[in-house]
C-alpha atoms as a PDB file:
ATOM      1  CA  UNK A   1      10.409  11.323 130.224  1.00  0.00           C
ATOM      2  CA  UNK A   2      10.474   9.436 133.736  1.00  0.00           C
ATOM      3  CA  UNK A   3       7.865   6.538 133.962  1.00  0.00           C
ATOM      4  CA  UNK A   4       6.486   8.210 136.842  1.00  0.00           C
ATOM      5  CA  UNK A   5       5.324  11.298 134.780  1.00  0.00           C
ATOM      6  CA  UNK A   6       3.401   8.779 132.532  1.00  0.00           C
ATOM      7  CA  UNK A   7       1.082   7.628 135.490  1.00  0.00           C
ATOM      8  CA  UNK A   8      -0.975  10.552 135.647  1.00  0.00           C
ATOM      9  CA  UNK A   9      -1.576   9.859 131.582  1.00  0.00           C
ATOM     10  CA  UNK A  10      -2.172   6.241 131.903  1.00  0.00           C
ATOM     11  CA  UNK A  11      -4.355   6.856 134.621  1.00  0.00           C
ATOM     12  CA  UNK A  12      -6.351   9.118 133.042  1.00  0.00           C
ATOM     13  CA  UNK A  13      -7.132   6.909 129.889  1.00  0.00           C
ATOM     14  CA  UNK A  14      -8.090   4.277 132.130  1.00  0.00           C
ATOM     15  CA  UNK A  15     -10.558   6.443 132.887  1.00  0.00           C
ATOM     16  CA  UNK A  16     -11.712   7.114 129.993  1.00  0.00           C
ATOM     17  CA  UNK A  17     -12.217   3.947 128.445  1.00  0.00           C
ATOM     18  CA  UNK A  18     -14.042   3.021 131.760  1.00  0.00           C
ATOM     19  CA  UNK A  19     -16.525   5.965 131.214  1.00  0.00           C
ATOM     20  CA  UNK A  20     -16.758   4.810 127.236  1.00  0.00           C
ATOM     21  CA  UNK A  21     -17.572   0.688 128.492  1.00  0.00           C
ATOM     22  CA  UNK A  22     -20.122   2.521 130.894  1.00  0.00           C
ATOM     23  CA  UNK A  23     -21.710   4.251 128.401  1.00  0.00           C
ATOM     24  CA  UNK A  24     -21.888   1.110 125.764  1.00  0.00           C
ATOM     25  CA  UNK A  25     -23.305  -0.702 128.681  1.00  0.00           C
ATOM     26  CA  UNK A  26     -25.931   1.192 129.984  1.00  0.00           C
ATOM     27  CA  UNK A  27     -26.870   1.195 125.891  1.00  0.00           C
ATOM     28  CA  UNK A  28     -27.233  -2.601 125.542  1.00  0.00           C
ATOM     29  CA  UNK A  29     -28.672  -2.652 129.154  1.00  0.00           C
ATOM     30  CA  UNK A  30     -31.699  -0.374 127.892  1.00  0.00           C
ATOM     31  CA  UNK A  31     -31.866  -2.100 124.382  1.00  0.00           C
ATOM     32  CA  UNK A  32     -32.088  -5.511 126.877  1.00  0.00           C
ATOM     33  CA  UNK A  33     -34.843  -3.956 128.961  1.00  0.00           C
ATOM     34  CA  UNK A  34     -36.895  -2.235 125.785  1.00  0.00           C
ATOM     35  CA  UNK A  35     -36.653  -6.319 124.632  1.00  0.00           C
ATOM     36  CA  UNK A  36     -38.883  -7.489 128.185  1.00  0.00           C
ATOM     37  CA  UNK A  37     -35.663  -8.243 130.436  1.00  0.00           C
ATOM     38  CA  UNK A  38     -36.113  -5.520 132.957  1.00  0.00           C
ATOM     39  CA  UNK A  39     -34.650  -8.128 135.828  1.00  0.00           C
ATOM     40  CA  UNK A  40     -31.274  -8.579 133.777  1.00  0.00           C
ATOM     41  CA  UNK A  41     -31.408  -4.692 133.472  1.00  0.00           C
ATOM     42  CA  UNK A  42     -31.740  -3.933 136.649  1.00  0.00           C
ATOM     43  CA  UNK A  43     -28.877  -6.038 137.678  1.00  0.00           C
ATOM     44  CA  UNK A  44     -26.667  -4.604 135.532  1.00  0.00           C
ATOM     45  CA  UNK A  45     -27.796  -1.112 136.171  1.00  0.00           C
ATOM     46  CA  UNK A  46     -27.398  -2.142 139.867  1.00  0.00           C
ATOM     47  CA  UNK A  47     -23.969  -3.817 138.903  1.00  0.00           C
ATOM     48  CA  UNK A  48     -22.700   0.085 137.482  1.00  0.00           C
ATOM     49  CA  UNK A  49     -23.595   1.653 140.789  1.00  0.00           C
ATOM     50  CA  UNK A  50     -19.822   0.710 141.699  1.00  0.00           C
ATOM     51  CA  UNK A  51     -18.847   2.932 138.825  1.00  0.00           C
ATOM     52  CA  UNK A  52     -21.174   6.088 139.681  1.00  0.00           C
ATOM     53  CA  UNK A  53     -19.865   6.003 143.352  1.00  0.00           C
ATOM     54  CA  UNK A  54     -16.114   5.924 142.378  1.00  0.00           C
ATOM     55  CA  UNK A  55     -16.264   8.268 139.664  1.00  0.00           C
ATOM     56  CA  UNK A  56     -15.965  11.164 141.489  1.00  0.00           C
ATOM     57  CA  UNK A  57     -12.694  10.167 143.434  1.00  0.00           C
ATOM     58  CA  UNK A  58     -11.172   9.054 140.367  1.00  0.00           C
ATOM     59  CA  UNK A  59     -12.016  12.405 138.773  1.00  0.00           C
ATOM     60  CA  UNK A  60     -10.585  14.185 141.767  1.00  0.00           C
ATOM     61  CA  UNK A  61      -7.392  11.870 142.012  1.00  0.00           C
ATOM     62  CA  UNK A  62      -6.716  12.638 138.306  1.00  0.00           C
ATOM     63  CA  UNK A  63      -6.883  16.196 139.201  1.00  0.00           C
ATOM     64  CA  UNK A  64      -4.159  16.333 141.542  1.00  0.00           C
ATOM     65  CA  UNK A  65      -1.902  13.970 139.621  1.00  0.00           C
ATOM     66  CA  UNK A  66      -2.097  16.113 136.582  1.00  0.00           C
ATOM     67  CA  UNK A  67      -1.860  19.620 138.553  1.00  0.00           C
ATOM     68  CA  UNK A  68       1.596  21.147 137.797  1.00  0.00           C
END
């Protein structure tokens, strides 16, 4: 198998472990602002923005790569 037809594969679990660390993040960050630190929460919640906005071009990147 070519290195190059690993990419789309790599890529792809890359993404998923991003989503996963988004998802224990957002936990802690409402566990944090349950606890009183709603500033700290709403920096990190402001912080994940990046993620939301860039999800959907990764999703639709991964689609093409992994199209036959």
């Amino acid at each position: 198998m070519p290195n190059s037809d690993l990419l789309p594969s790599l890529l792809f679990k890359l993404n998923e472990n991003q989503l996963a660390l988004e998802a224990a993040i957002m936990e802690l960050t409402n566990w944090v602002e349950l606890r009183g630190s709603t500033e700290v929460a709403e920096n990190v919640r402001g912080a994940m923005d990046t993620i939301d906005r860039n999800e959907e071009f990764i999703k639709l990147t991964l689609a093409m790569l992994m199209a036959p």
